[in-house]
C-alpha atoms as a PDB file:
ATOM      1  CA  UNK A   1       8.710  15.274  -7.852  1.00  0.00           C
ATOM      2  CA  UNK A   2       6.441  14.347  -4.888  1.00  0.00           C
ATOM      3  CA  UNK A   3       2.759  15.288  -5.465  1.00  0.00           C
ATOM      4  CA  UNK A   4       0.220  15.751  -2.760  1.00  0.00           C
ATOM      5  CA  UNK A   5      -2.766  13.837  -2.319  1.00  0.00           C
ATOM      6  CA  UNK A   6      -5.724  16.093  -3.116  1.00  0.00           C
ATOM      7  CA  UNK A   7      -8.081  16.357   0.255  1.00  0.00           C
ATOM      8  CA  UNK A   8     -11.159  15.058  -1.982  1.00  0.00           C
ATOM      9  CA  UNK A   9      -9.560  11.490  -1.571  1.00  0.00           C
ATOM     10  CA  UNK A  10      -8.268  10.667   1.633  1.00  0.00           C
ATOM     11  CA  UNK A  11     -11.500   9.754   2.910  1.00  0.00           C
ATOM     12  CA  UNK A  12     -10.228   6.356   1.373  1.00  0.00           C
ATOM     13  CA  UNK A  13      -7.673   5.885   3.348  1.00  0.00           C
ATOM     14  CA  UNK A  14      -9.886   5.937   6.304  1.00  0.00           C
ATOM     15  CA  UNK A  15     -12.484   3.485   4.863  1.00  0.00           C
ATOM     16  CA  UNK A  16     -11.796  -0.311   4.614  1.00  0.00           C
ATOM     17  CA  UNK A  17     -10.489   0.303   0.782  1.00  0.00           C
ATOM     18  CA  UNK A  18      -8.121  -2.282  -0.509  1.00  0.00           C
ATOM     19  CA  UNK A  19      -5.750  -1.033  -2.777  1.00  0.00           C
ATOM     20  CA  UNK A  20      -3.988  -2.858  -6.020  1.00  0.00           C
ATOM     21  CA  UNK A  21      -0.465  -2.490  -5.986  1.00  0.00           C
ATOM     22  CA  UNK A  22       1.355  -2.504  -9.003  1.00  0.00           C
ATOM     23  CA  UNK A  23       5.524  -3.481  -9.140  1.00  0.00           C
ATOM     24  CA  UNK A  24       7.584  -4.519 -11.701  1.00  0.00           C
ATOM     25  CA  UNK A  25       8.935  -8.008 -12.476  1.00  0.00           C
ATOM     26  CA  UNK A  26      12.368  -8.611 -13.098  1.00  0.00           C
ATOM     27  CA  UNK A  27      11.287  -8.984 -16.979  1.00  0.00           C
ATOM     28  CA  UNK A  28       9.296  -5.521 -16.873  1.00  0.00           C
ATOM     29  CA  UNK A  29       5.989  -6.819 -16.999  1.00  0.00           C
ATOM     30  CA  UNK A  30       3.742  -5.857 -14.225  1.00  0.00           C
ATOM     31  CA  UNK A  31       2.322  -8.159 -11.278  1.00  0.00           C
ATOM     32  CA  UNK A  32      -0.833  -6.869  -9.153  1.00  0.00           C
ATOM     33  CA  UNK A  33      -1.751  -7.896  -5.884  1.00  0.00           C
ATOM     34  CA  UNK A  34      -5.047  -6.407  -3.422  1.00  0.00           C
ATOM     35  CA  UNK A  35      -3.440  -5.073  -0.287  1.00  0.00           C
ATOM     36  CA  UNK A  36      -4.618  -2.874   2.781  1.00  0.00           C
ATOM     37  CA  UNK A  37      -2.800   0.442   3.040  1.00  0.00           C
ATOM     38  CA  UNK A  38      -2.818   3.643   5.274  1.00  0.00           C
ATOM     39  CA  UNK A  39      -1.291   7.139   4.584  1.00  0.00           C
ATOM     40  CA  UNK A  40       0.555   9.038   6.588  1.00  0.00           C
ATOM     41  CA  UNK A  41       0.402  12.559   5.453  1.00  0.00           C
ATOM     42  CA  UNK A  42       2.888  12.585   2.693  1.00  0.00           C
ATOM     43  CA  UNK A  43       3.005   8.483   2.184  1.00  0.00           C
ATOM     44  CA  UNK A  44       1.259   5.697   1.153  1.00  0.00           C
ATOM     45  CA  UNK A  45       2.193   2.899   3.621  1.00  0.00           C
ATOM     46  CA  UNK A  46       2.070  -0.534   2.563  1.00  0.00           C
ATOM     47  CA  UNK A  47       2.779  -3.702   4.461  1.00  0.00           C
ATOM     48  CA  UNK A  48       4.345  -7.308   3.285  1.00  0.00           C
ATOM     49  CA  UNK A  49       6.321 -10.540   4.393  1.00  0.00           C
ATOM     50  CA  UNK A  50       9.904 -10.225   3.503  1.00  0.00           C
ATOM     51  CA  UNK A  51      10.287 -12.807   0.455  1.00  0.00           C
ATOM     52  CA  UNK A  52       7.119 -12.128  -1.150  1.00  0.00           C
ATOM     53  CA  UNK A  53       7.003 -11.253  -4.910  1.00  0.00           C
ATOM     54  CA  UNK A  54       6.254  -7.634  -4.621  1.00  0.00           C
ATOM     55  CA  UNK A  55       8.683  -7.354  -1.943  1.00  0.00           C
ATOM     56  CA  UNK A  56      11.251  -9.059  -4.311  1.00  0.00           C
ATOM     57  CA  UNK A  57      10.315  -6.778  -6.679  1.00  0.00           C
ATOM     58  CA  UNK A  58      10.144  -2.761  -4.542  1.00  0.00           C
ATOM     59  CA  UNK A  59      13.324  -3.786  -3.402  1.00  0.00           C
ATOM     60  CA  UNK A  60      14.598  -4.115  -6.794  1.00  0.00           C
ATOM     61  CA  UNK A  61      12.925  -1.616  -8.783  1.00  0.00           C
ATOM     62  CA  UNK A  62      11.124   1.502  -6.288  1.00  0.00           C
ATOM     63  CA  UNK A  63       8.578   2.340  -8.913  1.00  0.00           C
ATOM     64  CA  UNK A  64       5.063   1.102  -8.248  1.00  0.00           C
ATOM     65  CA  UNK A  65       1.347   2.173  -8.813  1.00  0.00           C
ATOM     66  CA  UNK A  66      -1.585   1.901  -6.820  1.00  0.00           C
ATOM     67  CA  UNK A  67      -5.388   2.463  -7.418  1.00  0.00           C
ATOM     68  CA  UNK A  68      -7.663   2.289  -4.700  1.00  0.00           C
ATOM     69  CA  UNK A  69     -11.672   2.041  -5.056  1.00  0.00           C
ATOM     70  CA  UNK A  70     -14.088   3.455  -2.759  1.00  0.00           C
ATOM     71  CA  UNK A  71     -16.017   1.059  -1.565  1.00  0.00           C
ATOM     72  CA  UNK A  72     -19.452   2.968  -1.322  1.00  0.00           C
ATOM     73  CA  UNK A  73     -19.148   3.731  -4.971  1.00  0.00           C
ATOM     74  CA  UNK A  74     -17.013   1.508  -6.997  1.00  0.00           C
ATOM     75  CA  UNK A  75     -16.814   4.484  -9.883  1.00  0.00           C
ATOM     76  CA  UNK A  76     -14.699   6.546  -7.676  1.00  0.00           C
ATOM     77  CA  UNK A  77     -11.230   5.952  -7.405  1.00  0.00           C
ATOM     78  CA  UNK A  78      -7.681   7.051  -6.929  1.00  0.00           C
ATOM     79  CA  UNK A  79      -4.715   5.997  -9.063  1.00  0.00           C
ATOM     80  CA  UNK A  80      -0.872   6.785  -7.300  1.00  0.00           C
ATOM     81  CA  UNK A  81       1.993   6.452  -9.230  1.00  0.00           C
ATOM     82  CA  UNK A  82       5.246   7.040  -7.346  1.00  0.00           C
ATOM     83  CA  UNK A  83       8.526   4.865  -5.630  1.00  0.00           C
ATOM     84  CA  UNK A  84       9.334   3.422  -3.047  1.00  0.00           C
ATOM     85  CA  UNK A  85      11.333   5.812  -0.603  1.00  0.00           C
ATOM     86  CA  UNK A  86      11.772   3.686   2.689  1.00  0.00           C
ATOM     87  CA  UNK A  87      11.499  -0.428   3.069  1.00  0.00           C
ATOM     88  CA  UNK A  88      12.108  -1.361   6.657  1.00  0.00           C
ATOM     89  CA  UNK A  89      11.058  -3.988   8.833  1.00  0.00           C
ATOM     90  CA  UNK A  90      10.990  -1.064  11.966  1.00  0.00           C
ATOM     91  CA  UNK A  91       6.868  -0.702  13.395  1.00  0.00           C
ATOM     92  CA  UNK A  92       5.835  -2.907  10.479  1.00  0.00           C
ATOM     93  CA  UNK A  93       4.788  -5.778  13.471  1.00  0.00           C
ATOM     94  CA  UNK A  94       2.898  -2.952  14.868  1.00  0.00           C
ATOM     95  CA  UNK A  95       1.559  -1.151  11.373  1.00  0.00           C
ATOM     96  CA  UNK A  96       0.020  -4.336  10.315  1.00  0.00           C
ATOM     97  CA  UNK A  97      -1.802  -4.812  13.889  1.00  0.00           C
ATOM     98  CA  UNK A  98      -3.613  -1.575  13.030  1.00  0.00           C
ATOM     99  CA  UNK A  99      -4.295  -2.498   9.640  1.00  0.00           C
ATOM    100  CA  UNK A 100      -5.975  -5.769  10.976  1.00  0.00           C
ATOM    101  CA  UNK A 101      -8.348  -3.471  13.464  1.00  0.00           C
ATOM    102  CA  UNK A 102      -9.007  -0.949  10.345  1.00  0.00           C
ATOM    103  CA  UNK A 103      -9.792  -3.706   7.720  1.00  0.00           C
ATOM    104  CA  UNK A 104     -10.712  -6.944  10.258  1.00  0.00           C
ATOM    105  CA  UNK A 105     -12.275  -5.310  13.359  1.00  0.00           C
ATOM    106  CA  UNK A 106      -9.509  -7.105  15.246  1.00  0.00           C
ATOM    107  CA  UNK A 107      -6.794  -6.142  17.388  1.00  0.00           C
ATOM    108  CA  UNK A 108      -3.894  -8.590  16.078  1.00  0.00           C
ATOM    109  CA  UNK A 109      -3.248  -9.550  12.473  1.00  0.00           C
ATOM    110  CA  UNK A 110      -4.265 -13.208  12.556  1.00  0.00           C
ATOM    111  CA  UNK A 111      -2.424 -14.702   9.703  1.00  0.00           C
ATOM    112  CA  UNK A 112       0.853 -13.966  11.117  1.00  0.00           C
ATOM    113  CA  UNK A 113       3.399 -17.323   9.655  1.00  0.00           C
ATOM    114  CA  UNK A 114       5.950 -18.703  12.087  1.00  0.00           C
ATOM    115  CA  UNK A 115       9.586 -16.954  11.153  1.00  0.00           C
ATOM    116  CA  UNK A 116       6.994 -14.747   8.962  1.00  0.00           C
ATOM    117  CA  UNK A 117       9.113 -11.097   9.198  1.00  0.00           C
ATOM    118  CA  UNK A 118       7.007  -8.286   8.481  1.00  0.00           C
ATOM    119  CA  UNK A 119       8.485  -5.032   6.545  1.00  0.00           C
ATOM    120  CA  UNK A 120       6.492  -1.859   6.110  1.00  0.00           C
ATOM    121  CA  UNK A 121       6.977   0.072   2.463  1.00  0.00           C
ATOM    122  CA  UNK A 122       6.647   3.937   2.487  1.00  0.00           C
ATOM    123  CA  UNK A 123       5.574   5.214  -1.495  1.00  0.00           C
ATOM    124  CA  UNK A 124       5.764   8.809  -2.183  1.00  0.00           C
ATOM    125  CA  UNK A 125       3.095   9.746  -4.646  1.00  0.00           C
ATOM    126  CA  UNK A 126       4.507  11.240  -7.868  1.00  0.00           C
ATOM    127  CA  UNK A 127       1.470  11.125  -9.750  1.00  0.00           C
ATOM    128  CA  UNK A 128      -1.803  11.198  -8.437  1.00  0.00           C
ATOM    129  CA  UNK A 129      -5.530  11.388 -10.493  1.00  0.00           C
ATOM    130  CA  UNK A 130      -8.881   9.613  -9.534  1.00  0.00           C
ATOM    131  CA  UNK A 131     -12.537  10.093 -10.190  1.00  0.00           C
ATOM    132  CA  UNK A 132     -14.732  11.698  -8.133  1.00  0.00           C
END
């Protein structure tokens, strides 16, 4: 059942707040990696190369977590549990540009790889608690 972000949080989407996202390995134990994310009203939009271990492993099993810390105030967080709805590789050239200007100050993402293919995840929040 999709749950709604509460309003006291998305001011973290806005900041330069990385998030660690949580997927499944193929053995069930978890794997975490720090990435830069962006919401779009009712998802949590994350951004990968195609190939990549947690892009292995959304594509095989939807069901992720995220927490995200504020940055002013390391004590305040927000924890996301929900799956992955849409992967597609559709505006993800152009969705990681504007996470490089949100989280680099820059206009283009500068660690683009040659043949690199970019693929933009969209996570509906099922769960959703934090401190304020």
């Amino acid at each position: 059942m999709p749950e709604t972000i509460p309003n006291a949080y998305l001011d973290l989407f806005q900041k330069r707040a990385f998030a660690v996202l949580a997927t499944l390995m193929p053995d069930g134990s978890p794997q975490v990696t720090p990435v830069w994310c962006d919401f779009d009203g009712a998802h949590v939009l994350v951004n990968s190369a195609r190939g990549r271990v947690k892009d292995r492993n959304m594509r095989r099993d939807p069901r992720v977590a995220l927490v995200i810390l504020d940055p002013d105030n390391p004590y305040r967080y927000v924890e996301i549990r929900g799956r992955v709805v849409e992967i597609t590789e559709e505006g993800a050239d152009v969705h990681i540009d504007q996470l490089a200007k949100k989280y680099l100050g820059v206009e283009t993402y500068p660690y683009r790889q040659p043949g690199e293919v970019r693929v933009l995840y969209k996570i509906r929040p099922e769960h959703v608690s934090g401190v304020r």
